[in-house]
Every structure is written in C-alpha cells, then in structure tokens.
N, C-alpha and C. Protein backbone atom coordinates (compact mmCIF):
# COMPACT_ATOMS: atom_id res chain seq x y z
N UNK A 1 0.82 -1.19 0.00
CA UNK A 1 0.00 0.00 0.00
C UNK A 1 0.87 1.27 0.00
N UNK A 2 1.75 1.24 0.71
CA UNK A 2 2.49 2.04 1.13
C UNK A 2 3.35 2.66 -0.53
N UNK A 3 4.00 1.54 -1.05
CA UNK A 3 4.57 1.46 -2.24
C UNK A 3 3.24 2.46 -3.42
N UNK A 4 2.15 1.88 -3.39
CA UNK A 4 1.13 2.17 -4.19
C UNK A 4 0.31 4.22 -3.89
N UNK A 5 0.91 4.38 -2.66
CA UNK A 5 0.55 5.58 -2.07
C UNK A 5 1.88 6.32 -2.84
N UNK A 6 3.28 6.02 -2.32
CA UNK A 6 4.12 6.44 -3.12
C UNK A 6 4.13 6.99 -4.90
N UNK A 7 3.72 5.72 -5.63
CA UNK A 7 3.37 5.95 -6.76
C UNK A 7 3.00 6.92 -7.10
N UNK A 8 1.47 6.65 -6.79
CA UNK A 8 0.21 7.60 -6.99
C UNK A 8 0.87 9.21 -6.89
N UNK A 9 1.33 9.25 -5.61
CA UNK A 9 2.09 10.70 -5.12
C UNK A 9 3.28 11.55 -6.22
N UNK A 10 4.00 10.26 -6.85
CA UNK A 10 4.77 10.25 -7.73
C UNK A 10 4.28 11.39 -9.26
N UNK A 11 3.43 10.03 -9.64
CA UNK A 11 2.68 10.80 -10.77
C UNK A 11 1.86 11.73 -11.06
N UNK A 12 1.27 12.02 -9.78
CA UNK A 12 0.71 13.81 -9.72
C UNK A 12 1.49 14.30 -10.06
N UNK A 13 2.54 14.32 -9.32
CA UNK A 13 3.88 15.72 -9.37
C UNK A 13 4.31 15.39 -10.95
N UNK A 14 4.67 14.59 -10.93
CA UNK A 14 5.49 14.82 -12.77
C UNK A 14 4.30 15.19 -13.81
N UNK A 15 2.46 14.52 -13.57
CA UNK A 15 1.58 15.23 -14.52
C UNK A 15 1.17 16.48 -14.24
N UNK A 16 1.24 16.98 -12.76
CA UNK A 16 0.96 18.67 -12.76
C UNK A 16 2.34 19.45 -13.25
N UNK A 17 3.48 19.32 -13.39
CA UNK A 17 4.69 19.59 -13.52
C UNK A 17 4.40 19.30 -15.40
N UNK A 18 4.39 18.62 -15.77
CA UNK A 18 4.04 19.09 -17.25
C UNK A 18 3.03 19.52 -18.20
N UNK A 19 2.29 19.54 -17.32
CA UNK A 19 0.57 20.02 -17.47
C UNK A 19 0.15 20.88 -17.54
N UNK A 20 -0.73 21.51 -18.21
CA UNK A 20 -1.23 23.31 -18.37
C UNK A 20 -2.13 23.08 -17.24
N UNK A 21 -3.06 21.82 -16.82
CA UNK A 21 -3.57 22.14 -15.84
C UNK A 21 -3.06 21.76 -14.41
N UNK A 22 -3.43 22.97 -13.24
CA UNK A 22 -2.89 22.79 -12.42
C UNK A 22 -3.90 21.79 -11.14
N UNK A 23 -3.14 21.06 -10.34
CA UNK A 23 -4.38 20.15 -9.51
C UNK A 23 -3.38 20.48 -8.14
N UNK A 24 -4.56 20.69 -7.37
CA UNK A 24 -3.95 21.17 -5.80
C UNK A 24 -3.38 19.45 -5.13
N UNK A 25 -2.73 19.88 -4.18
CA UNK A 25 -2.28 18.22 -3.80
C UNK A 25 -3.59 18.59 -2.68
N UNK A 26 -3.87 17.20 -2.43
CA UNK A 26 -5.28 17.16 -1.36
C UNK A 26 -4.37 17.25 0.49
N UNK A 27 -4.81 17.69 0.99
CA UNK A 27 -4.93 17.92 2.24
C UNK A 27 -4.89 16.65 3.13
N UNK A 28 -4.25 16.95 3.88
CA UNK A 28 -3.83 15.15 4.96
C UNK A 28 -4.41 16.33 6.47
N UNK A 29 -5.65 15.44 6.66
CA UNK A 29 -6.04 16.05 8.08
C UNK A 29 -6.24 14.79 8.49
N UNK A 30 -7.00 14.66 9.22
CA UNK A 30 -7.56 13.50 10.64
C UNK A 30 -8.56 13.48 9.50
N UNK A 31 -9.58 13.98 8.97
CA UNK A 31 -10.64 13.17 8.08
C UNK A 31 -11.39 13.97 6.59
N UNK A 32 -11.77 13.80 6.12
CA UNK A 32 -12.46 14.66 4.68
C UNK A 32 -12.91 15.29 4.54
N UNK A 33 -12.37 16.91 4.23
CA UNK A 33 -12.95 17.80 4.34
C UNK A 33 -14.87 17.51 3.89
N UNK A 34 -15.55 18.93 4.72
CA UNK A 34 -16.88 18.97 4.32
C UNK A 34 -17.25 18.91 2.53
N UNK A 35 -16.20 19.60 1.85
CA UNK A 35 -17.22 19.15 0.36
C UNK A 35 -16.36 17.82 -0.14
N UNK A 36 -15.54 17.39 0.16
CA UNK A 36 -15.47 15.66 -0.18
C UNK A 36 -16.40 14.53 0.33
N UNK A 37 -16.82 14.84 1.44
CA UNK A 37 -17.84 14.16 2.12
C UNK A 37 -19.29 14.00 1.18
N UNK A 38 -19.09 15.72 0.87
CA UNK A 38 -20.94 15.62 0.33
C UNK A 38 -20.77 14.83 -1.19
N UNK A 39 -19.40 15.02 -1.98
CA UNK A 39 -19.34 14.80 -3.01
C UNK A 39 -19.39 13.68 -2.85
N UNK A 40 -18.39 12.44 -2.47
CA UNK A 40 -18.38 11.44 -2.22
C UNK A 40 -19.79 10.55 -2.00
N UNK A 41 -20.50 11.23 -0.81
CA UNK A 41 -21.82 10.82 -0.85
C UNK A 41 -22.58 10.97 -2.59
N UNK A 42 -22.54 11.66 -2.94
CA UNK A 42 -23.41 11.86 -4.24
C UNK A 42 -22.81 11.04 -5.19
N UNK A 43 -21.51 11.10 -5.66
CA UNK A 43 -21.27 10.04 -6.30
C UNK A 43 -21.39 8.50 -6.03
N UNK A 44 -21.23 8.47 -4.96
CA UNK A 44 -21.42 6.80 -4.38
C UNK A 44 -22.92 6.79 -4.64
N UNK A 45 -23.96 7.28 -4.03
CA UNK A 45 -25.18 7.48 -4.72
C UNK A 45 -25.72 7.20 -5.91
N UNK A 46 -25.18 8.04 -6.90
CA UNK A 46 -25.46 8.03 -8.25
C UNK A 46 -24.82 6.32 -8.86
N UNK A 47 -23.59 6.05 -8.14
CA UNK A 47 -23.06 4.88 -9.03
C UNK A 47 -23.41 3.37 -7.81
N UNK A 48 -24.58 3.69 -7.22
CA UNK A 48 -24.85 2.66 -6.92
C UNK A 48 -24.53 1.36 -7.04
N UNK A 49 -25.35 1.06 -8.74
CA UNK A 49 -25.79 -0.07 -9.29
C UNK A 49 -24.20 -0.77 -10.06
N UNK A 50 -23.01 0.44 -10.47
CA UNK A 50 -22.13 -0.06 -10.55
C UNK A 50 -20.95 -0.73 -9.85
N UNK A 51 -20.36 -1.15 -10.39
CA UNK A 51 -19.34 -2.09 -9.33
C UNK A 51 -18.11 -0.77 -9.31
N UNK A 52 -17.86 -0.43 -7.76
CA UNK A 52 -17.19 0.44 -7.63
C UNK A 52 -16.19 0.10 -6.97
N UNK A 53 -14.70 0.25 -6.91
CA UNK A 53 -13.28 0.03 -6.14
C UNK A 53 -13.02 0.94 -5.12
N UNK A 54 -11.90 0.57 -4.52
CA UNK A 54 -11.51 1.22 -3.37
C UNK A 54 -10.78 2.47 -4.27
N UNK A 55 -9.68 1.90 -5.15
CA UNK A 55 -9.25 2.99 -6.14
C UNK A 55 -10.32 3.70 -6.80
N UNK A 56 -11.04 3.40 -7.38
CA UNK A 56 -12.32 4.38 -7.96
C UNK A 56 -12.61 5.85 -6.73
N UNK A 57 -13.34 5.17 -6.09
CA UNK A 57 -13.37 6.25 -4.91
C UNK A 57 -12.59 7.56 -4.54
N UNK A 58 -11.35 6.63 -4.35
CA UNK A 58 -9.96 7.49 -3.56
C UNK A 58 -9.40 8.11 -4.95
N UNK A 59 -9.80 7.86 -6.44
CA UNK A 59 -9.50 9.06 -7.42
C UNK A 59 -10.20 9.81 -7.45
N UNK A 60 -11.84 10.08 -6.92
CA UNK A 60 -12.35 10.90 -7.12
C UNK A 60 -11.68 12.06 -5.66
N UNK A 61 -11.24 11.78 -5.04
CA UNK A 61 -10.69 12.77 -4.17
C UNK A 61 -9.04 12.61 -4.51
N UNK A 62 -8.36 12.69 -4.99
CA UNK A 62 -6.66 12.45 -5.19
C UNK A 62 -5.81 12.00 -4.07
N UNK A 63 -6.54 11.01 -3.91
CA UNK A 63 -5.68 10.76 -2.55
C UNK A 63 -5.41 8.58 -2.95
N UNK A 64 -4.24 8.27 -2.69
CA UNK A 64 -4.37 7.09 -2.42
C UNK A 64 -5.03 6.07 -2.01
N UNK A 65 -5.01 5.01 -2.45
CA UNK A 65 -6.52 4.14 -1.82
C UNK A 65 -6.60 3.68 -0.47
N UNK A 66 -4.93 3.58 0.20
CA UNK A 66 -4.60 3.31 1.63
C UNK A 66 -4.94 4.17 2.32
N UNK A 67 -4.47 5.78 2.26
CA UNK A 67 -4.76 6.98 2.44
C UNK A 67 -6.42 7.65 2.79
N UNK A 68 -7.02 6.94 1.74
CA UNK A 68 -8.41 7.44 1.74
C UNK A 68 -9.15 6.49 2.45
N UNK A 69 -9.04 5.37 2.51
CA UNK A 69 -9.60 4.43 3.24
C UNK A 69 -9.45 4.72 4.64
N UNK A 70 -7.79 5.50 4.65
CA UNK A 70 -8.17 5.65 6.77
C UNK A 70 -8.86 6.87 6.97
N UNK A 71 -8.95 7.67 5.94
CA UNK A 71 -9.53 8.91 5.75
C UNK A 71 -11.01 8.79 5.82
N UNK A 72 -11.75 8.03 4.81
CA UNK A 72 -13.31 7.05 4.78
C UNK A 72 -13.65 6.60 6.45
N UNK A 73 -12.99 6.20 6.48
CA UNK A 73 -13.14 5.37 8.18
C UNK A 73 -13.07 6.36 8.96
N UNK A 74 -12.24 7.66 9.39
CA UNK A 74 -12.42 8.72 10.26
C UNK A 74 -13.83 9.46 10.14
N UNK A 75 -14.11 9.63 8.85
CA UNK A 75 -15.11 10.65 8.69
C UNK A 75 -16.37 9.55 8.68
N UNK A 76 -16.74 8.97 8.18
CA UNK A 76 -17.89 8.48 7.98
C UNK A 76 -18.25 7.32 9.45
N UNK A 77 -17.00 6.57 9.91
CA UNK A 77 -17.32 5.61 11.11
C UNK A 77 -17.29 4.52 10.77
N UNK A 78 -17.18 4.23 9.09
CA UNK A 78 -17.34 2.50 8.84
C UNK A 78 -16.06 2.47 7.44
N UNK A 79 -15.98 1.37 6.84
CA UNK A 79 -14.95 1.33 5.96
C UNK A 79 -15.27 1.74 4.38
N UNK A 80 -15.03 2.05 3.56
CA UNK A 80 -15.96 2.52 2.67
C UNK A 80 -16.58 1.36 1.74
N UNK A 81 -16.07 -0.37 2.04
CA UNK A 81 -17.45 -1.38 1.35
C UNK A 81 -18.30 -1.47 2.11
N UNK A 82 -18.25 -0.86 3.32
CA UNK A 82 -19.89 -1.30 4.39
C UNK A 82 -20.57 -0.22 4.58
N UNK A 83 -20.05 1.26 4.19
CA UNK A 83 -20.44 1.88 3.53
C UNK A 83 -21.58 2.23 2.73
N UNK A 84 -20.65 1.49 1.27
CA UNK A 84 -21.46 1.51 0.28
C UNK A 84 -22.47 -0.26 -0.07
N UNK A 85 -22.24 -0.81 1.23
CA UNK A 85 -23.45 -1.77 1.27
C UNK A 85 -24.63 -1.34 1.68
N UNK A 86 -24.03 -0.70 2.75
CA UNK A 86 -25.46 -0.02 3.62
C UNK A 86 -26.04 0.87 2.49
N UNK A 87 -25.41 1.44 1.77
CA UNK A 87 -26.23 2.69 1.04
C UNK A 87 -27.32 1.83 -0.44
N UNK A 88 -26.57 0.34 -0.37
CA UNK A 88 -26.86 -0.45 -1.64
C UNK A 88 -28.14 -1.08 -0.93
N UNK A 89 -28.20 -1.63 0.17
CA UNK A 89 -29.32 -1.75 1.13
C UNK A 89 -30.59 -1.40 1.29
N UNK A 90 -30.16 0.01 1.60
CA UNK A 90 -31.23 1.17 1.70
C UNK A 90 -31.70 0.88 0.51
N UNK A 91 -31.04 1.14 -0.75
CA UNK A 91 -31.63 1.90 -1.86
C UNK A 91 -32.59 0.44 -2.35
N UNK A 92 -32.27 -0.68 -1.93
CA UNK A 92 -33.01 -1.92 -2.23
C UNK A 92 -34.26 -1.84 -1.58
N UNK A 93 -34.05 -1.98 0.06
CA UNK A 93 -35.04 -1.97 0.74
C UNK A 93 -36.37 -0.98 0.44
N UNK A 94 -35.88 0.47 -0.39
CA UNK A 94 -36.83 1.40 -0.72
C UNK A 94 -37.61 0.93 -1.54
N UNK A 95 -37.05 0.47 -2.95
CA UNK A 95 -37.56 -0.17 -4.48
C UNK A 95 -38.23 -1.90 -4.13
N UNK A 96 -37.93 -2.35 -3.20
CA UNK A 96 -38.82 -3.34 -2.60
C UNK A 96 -40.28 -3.34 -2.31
N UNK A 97 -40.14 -1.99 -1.12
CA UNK A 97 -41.38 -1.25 -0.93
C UNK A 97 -42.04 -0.46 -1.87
N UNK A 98 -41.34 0.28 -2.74
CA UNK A 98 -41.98 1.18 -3.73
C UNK A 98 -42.77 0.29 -5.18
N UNK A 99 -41.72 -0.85 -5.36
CA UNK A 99 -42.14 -1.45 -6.57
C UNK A 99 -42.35 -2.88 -6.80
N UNK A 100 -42.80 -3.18 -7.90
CA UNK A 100 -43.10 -4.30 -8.26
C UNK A 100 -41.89 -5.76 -9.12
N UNK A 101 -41.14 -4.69 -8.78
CA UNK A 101 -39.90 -5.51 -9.96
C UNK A 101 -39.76 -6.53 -9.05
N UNK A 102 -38.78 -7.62 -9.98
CA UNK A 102 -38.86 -8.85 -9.16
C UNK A 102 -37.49 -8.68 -8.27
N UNK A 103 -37.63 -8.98 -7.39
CA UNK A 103 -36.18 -9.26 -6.45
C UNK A 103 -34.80 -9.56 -6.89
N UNK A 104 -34.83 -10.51 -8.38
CA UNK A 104 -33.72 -10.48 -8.61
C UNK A 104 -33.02 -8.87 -9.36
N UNK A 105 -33.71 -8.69 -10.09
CA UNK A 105 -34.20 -7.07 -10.72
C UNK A 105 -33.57 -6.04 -10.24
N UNK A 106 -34.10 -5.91 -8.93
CA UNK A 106 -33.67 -4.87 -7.67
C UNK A 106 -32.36 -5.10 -7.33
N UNK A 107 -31.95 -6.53 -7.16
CA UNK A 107 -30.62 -6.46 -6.69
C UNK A 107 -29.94 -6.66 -7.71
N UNK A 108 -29.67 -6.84 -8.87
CA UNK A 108 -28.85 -6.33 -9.89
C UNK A 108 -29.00 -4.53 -9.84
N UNK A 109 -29.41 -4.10 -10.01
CA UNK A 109 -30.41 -3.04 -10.27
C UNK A 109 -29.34 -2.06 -9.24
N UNK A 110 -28.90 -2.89 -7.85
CA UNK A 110 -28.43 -1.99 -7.10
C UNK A 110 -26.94 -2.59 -6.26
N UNK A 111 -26.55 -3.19 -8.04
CA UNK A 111 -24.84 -3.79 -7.50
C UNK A 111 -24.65 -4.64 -6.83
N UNK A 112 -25.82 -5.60 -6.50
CA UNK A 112 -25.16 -6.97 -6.17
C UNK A 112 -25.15 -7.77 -7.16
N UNK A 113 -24.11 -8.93 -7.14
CA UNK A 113 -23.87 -10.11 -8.19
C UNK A 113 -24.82 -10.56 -8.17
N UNK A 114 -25.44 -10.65 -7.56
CA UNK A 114 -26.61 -11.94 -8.04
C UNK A 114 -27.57 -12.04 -6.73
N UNK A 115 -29.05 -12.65 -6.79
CA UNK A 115 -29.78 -12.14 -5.64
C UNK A 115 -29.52 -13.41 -4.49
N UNK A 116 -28.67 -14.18 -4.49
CA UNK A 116 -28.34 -14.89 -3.48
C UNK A 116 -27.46 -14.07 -2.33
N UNK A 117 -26.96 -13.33 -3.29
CA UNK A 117 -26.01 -12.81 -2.25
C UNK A 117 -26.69 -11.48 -1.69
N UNK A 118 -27.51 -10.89 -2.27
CA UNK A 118 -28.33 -10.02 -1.94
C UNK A 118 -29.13 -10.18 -0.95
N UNK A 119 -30.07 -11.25 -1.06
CA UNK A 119 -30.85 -11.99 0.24
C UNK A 119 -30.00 -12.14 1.01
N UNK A 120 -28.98 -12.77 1.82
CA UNK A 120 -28.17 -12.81 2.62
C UNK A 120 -27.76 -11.21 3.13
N UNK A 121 -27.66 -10.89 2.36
CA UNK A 121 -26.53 -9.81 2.74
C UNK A 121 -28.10 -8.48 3.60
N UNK A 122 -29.03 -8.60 2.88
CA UNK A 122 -30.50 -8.19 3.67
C UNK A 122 -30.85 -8.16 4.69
N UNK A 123 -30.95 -9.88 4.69
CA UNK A 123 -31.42 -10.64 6.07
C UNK A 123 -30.41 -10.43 7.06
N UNK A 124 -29.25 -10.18 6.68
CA UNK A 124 -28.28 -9.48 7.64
C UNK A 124 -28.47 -8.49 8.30
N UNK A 125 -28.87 -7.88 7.13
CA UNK A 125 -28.73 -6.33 7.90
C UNK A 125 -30.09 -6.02 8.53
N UNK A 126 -31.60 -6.25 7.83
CA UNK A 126 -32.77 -6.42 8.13
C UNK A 126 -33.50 -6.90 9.22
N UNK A 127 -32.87 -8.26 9.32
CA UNK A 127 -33.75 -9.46 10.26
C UNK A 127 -34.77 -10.20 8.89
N UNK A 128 -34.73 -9.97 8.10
CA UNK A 128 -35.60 -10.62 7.16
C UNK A 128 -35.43 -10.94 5.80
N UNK A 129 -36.12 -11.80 4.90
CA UNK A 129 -35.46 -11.69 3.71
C UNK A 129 -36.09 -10.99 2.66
N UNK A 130 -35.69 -9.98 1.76
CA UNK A 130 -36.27 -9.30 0.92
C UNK A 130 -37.57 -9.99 0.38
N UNK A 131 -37.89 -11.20 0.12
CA UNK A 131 -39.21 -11.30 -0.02
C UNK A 131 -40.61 -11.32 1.16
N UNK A 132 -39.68 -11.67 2.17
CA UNK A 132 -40.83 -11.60 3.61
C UNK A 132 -40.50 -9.99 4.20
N UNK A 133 -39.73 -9.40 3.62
CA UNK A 133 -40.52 -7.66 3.64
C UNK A 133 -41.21 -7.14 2.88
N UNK A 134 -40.98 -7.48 1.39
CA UNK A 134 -41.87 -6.76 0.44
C UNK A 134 -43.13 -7.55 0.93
N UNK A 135 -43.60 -8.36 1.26
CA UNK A 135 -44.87 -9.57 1.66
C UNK A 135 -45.43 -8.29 2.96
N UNK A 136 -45.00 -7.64 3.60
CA UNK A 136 -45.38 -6.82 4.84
C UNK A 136 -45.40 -5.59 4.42
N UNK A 137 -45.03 -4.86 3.62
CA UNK A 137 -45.21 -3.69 2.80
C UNK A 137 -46.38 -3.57 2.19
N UNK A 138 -47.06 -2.58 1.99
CA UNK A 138 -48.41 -2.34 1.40
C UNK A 138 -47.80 -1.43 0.52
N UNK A 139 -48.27 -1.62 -0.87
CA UNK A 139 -48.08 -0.81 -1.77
C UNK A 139 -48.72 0.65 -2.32
C-alpha cells in the first residue's frame, strides 16, 4: 500500500509539472474535508448499481486508496465497502417497498452479483429476507 501511495504521489507531481492544468495536492487532516464528504456521498449514490473500487473512490478525491480508506473510516465511522453496502441496502429496501420488480431485478439493479447474495446480505442487515418484507409492505 504504502509502495502504491508512493506511486500515486509520484505521478501527480510529474503530470501537474508538465501540465497546463494545475491540480492542488489534497490535504492530509484526521478526516475529509466537508465538500469531499458531500461529493463522495453523491457520487457513491449516483453509481450505486455499478461495481465500484476502493481505487475508484480514492481518485475521485486524489488521494491514495490506503490513504483514503483511513480517511473514509475517520469521517464516515465505517470502511468505505460497508459503507457503500449499507447505502446499496437502503436503496433496495426502498424499491422493494416502492415497486413491483422482481427481487432479482432490484438487486442487480443496485450492485449486487446476483440475488443470493443479496438476500443474505438483507437478512443481515434487516432481520428478514427481501421477499418476507416486500410480503409486509403495502403498496
């Protein structure tokens, strides 16, 4: 990681150094500033349904993926895949209640592989399994 933080650090400097455009180096505090937070939230949001990396993430703020991950964990309280389970969760548990699509549907729909792992990963977090909640939901 350490090696891979190096890198990363590396190739800023030599692409802002030959570059017309200029990119600020990001800030090393205890946790993410207020508009990385909101941004972060919105993009993780928006890319739900896609399969997203630890590197994906930590480029949208310029920071390393080791780096941003202890950074993710200060500010938010969890790591950024449980994170963005919980947020993949929610957004299931809503379209469960709101709609009619079929279960497997929804959880493609909102970045899981496949709805086995989706049900599990529910009933985890829930107490129940996505079909014995939508069954208690009134539409």
């Amino acid at each position: 990681m350490a090696m891979d933080h190096l890198a990363q650090w590396l190739l800023l400097h030599v692409v802002s150094r030959h570059s017309g455009v200029r990119h600020s180096l990001p800030e090393v505090t205890g946790q993410l500033s207020f508009r990385y937070r909101r941004m972060l939230q919105e993009r993780i949001h928006a890319h739900l349904g896609q399969s997203l990396t630890l590197g994906d993430m930590a480029g949208w703020v310029n920071l390393s993926p080791y780096h941003f991950a202890r950074l993710f964990r200060a500010t938010f309280g969890c790591a950024p895949y449980q994170y963005l389970q919980e947020q993949r969760l929610i957004l299931a548990r809503d379209r469960l209640r709101n709609s009619r699509d079929k279960i497997t549907a929804i959880a493609l729909s909102c970045g899981f592989n496949d709805s086995s792992q989706f049900s599990r990963a529910f009933k985890s977090r829930f107490g129940v399994t996505p079909s014995g909640y939508r069954s208690h939901c009134t539409y």
